[in-house]
PDB file of N, CA and C in Angstrom:
ATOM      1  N   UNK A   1      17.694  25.592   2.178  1.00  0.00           N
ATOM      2  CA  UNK A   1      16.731  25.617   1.099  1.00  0.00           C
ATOM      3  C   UNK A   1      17.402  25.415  -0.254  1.00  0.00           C
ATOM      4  N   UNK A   2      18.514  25.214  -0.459  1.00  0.00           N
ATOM      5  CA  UNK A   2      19.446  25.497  -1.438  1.00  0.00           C
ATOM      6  C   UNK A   2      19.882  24.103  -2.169  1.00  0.00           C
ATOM      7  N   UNK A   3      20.118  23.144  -0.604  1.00  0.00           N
ATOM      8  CA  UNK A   3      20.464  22.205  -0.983  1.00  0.00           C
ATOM      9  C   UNK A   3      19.327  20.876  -0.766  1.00  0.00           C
ATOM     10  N   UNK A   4      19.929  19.953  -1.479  1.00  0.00           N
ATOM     11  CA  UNK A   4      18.698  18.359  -2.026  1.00  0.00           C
ATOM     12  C   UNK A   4      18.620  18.165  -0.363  1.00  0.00           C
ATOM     13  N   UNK A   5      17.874  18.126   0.358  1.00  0.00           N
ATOM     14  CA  UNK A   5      17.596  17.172   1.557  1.00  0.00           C
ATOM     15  C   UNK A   5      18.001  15.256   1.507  1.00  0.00           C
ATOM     16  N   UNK A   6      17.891  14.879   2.595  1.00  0.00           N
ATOM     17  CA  UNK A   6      18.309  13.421   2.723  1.00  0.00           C
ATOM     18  C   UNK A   6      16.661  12.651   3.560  1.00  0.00           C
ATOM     19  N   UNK A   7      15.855  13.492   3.235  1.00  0.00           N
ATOM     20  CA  UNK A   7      14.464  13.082   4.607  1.00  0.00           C
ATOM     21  C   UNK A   7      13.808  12.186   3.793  1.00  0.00           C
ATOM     22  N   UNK A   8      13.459  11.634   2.770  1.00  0.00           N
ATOM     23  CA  UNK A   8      12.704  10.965   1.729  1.00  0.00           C
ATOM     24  C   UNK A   8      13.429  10.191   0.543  1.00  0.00           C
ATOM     25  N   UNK A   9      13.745   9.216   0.813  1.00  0.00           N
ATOM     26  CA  UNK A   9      13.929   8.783  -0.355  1.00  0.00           C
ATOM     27  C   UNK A   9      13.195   8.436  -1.466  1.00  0.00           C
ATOM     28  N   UNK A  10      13.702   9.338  -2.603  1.00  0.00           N
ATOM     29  CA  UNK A  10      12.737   8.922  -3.828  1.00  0.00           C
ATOM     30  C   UNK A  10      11.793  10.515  -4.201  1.00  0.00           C
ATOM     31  N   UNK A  11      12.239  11.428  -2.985  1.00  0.00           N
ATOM     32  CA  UNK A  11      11.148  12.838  -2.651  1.00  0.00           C
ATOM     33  C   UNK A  11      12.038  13.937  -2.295  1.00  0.00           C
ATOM     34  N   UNK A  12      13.519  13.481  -2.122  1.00  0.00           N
ATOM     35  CA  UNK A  12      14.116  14.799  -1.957  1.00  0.00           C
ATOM     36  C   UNK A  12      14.601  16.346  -2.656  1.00  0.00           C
ATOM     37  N   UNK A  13      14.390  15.630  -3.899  1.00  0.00           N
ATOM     38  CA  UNK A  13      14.451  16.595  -4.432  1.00  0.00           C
ATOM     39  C   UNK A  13      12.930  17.700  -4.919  1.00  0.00           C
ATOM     40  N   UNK A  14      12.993  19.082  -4.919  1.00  0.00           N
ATOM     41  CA  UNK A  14      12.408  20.160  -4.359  1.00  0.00           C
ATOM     42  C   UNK A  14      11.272  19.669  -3.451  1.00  0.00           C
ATOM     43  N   UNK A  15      11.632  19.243  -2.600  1.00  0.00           N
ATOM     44  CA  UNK A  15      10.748  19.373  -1.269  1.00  0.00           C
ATOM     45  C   UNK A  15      11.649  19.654  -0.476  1.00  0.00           C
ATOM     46  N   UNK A  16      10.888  20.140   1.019  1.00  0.00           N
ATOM     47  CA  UNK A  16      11.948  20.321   1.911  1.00  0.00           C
ATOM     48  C   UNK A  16      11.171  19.370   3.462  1.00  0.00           C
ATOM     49  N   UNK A  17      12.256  18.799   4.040  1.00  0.00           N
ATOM     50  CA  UNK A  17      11.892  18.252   5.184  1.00  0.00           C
ATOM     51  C   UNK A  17      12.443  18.910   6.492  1.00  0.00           C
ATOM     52  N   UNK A  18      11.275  18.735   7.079  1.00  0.00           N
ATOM     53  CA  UNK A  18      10.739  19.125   8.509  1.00  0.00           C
ATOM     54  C   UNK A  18      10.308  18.091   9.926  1.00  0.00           C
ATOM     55  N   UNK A  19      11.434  18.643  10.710  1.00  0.00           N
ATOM     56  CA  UNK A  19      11.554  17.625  11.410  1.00  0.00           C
ATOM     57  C   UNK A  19      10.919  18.328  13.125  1.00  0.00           C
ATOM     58  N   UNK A  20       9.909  17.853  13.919  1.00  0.00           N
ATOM     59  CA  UNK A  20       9.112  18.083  14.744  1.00  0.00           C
ATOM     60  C   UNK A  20      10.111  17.209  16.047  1.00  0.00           C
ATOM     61  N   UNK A  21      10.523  17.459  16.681  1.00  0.00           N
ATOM     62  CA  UNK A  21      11.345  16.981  18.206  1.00  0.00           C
ATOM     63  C   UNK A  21      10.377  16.056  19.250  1.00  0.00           C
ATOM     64  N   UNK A  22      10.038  14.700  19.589  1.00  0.00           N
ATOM     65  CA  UNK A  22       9.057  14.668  20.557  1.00  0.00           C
ATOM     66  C   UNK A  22       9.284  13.098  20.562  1.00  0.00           C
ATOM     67  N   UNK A  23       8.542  12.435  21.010  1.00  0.00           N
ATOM     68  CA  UNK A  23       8.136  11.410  20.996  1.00  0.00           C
ATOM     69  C   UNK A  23       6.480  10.720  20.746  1.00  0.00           C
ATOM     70  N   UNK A  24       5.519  10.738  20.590  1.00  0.00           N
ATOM     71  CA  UNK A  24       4.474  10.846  20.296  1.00  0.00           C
ATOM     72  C   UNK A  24       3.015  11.759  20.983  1.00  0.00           C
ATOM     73  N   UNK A  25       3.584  13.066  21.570  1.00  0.00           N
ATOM     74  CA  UNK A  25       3.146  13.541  22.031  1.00  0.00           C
ATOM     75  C   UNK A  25       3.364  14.881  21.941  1.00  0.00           C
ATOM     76  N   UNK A  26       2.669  16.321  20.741  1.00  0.00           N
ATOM     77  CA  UNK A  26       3.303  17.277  21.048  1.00  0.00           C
ATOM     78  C   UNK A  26       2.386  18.136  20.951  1.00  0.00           C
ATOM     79  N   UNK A  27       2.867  19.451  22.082  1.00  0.00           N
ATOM     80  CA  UNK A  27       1.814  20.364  22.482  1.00  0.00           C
ATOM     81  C   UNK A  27       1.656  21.145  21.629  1.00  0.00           C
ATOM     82  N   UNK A  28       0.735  22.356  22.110  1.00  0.00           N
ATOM     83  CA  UNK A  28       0.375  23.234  21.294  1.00  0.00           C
ATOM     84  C   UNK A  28       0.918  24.187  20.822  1.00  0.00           C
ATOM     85  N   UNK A  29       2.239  24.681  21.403  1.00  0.00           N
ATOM     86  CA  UNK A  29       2.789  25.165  21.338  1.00  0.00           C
ATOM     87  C   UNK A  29       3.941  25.040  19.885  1.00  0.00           C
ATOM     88  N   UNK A  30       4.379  23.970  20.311  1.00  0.00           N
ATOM     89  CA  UNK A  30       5.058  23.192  19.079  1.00  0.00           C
ATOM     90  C   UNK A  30       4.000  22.857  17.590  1.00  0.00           C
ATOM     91  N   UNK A  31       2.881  22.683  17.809  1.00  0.00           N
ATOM     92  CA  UNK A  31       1.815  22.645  16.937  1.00  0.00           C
ATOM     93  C   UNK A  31       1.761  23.697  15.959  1.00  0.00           C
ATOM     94  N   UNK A  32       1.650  25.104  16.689  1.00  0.00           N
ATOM     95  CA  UNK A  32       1.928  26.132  16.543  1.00  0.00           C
ATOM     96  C   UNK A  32       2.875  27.191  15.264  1.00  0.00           C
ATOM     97  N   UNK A  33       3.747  26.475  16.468  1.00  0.00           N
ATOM     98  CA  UNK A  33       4.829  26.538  15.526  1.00  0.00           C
ATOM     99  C   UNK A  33       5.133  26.186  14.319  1.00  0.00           C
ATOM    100  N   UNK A  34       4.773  24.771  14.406  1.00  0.00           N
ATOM    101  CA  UNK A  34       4.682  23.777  12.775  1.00  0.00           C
ATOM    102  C   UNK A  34       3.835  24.943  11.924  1.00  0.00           C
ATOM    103  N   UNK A  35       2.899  25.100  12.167  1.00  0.00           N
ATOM    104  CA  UNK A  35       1.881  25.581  11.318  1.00  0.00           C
ATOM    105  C   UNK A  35       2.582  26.975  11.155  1.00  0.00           C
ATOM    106  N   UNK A  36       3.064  27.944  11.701  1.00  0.00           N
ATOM    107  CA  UNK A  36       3.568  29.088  11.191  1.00  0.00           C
ATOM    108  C   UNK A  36       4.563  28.683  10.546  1.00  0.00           C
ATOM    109  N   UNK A  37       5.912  27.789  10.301  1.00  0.00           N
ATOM    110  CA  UNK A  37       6.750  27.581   9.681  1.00  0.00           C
ATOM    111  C   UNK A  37       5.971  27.126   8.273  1.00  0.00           C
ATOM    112  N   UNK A  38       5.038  26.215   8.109  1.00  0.00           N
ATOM    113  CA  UNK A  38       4.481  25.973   7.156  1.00  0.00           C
ATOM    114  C   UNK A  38       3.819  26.949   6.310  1.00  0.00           C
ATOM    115  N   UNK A  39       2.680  27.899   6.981  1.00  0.00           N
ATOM    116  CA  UNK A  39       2.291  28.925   6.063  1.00  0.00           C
ATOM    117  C   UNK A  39       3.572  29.722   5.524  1.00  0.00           C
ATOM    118  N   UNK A  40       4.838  30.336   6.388  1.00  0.00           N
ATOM    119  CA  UNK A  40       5.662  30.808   5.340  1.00  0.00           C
ATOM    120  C   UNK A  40       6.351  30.386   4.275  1.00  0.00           C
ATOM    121  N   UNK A  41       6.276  28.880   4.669  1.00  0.00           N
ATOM    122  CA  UNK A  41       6.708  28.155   3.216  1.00  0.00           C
ATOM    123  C   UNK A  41       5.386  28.210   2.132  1.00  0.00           C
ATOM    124  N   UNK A  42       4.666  27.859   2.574  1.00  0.00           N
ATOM    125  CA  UNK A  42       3.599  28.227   1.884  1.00  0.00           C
ATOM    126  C   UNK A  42       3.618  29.558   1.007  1.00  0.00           C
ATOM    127  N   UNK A  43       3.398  30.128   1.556  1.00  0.00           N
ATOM    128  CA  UNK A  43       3.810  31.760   1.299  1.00  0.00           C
ATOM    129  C   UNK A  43       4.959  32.273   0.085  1.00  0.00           C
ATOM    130  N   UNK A  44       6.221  31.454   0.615  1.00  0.00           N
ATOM    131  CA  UNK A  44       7.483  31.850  -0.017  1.00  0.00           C
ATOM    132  C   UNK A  44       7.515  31.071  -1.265  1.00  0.00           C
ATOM    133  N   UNK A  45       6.821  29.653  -1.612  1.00  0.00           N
ATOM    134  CA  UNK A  45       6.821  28.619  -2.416  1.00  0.00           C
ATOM    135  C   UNK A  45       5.715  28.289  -3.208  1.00  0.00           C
ATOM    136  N   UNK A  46       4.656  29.285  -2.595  1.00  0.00           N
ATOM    137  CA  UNK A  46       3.204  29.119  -3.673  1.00  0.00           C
ATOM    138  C   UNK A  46       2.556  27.716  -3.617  1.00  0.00           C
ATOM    139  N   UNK A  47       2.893  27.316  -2.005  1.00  0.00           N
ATOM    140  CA  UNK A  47       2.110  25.855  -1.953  1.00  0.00           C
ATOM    141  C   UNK A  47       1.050  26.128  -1.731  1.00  0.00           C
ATOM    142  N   UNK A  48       0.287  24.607  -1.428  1.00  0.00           N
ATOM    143  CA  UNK A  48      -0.916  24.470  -0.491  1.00  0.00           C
ATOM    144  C   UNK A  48      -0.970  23.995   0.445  1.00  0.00           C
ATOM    145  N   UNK A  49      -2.702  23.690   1.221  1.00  0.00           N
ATOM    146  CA  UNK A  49      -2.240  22.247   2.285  1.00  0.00           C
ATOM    147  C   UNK A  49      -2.419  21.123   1.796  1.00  0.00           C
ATOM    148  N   UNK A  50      -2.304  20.720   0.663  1.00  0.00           N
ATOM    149  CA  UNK A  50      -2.449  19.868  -0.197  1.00  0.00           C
ATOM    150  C   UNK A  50      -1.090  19.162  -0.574  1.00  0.00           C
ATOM    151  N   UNK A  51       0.175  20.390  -0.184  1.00  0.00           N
ATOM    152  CA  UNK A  51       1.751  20.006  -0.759  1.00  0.00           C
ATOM    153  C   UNK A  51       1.748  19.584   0.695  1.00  0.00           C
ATOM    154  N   UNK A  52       1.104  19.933   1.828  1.00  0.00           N
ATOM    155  CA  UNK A  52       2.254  18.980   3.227  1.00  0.00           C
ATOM    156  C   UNK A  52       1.681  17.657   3.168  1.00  0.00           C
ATOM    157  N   UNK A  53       2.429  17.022   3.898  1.00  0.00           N
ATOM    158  CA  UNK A  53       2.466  15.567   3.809  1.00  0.00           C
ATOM    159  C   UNK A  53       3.051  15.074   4.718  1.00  0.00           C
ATOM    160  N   UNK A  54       2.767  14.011   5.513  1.00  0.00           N
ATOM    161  CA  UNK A  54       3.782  13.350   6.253  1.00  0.00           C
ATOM    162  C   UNK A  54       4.967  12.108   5.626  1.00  0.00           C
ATOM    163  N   UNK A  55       6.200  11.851   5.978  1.00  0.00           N
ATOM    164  CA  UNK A  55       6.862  11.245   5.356  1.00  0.00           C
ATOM    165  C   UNK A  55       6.381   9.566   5.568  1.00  0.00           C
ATOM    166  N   UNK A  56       5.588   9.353   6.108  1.00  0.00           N
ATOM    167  CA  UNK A  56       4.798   7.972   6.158  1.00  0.00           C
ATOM    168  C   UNK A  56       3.406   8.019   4.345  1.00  0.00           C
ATOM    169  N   UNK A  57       3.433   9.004   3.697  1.00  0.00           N
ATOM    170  CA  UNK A  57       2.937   9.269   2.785  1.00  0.00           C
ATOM    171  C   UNK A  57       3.467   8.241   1.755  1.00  0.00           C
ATOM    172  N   UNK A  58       5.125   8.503   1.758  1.00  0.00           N
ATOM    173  CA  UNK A  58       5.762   8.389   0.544  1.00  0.00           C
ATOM    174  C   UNK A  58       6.509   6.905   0.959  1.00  0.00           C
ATOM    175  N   UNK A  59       6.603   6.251   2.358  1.00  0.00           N
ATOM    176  CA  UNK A  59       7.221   4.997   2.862  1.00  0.00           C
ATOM    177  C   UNK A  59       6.299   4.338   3.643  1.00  0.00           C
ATOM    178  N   UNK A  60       5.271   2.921   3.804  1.00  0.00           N
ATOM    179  CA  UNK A  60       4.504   2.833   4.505  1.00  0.00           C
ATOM    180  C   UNK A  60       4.953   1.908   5.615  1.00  0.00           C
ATOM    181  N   UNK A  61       6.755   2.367   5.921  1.00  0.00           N
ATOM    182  CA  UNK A  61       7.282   1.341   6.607  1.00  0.00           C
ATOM    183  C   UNK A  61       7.463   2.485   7.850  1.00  0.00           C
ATOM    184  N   UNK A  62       7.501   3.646   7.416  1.00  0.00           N
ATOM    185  CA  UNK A  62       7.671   4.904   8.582  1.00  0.00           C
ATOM    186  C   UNK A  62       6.272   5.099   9.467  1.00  0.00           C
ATOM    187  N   UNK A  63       6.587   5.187  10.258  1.00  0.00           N
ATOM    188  CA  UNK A  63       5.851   5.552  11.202  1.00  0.00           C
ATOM    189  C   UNK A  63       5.809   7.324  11.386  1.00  0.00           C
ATOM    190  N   UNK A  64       6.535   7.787  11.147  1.00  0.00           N
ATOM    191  CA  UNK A  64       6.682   9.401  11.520  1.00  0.00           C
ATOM    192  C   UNK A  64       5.599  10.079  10.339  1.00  0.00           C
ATOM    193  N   UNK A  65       5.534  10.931  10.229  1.00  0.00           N
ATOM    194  CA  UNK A  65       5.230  11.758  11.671  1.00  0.00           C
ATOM    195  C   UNK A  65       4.281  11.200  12.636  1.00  0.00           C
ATOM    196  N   UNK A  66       4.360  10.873  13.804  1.00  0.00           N
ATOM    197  CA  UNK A  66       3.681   9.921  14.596  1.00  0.00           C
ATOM    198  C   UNK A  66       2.657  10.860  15.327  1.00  0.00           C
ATOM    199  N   UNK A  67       1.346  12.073  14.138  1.00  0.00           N
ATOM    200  CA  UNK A  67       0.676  12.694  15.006  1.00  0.00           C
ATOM    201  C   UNK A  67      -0.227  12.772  13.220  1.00  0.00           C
ATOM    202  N   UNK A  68      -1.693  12.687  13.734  1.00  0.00           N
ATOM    203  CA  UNK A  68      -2.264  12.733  11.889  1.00  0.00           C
ATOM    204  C   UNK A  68      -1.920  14.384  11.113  1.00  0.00           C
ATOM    205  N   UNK A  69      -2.028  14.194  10.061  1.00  0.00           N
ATOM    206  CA  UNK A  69      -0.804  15.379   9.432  1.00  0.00           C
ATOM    207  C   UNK A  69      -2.705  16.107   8.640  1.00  0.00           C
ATOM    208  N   UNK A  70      -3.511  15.093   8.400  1.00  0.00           N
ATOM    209  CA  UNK A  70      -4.377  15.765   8.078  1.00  0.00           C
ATOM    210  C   UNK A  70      -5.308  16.370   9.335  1.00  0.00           C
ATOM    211  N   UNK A  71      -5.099  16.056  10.152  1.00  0.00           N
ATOM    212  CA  UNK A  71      -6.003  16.839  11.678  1.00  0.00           C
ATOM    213  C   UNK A  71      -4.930  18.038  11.598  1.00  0.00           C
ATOM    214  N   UNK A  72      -3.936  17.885  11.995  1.00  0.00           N
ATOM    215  CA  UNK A  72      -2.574  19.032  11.903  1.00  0.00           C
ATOM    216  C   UNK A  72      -3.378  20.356  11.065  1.00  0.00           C
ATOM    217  N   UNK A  73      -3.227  19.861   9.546  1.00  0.00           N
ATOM    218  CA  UNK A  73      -3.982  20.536   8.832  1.00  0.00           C
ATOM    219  C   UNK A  73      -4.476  21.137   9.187  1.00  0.00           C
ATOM    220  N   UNK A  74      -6.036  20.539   9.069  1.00  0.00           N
ATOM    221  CA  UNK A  74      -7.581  21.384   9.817  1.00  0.00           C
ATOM    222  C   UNK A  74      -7.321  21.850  11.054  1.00  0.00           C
ATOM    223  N   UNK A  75      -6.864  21.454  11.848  1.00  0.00           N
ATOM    224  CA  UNK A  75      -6.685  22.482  13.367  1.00  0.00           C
ATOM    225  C   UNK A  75      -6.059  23.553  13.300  1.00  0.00           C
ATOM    226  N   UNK A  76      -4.805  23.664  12.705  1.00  0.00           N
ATOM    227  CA  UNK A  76      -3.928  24.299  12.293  1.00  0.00           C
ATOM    228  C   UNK A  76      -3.691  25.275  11.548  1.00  0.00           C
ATOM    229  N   UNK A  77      -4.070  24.598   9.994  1.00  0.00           N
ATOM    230  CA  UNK A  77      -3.604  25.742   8.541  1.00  0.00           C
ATOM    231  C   UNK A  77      -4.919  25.936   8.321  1.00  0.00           C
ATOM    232  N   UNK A  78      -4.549  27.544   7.992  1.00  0.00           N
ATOM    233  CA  UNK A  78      -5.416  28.069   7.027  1.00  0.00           C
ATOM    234  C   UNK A  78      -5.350  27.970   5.455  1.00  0.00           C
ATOM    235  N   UNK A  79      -6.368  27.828   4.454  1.00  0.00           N
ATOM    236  CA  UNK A  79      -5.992  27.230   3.540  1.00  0.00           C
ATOM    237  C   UNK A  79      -6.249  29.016   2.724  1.00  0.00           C
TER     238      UNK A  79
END
């Protein structure tokens, strides 16, 4: 958390990147997970669900996160 990330160019600095393991397919479990790691950033950083984003946001040459980040959202976070 300390240091500039390398996940975005052009965005690394104070953001932090988050990287999900899979290939285009991930369960609920891992879903899960995302979303609790997120509310404590949330939490610790005074975001919203308005600050996540997928890194296909900021490059429209990326494909990742290869799962919609706004369904993620709504299934997921509580706002």
């Amino acid at each position: 958390m300390n240091e500039r990330g390398a996940h975005c160019k052009g965005h690394n600095t104070g953001s932090i990147g988050i990287c999900v393991l899979g290939l285009d397919v991930f369960n609920i479990v891992q879903m899960k997970s995302l979303a609790g790691l997120c509310t404590t950033l949330r939490a610790v950083y005074g975001l919203g669900n308005i600050d996540i984003v997928g890194h296909n946001k900021y490059n429209d040459k990326k494909l990742c996160p290869v799962f919609d980040v706004d369904r993620f959202i709504k299934d997921y976070m509580d706002e």
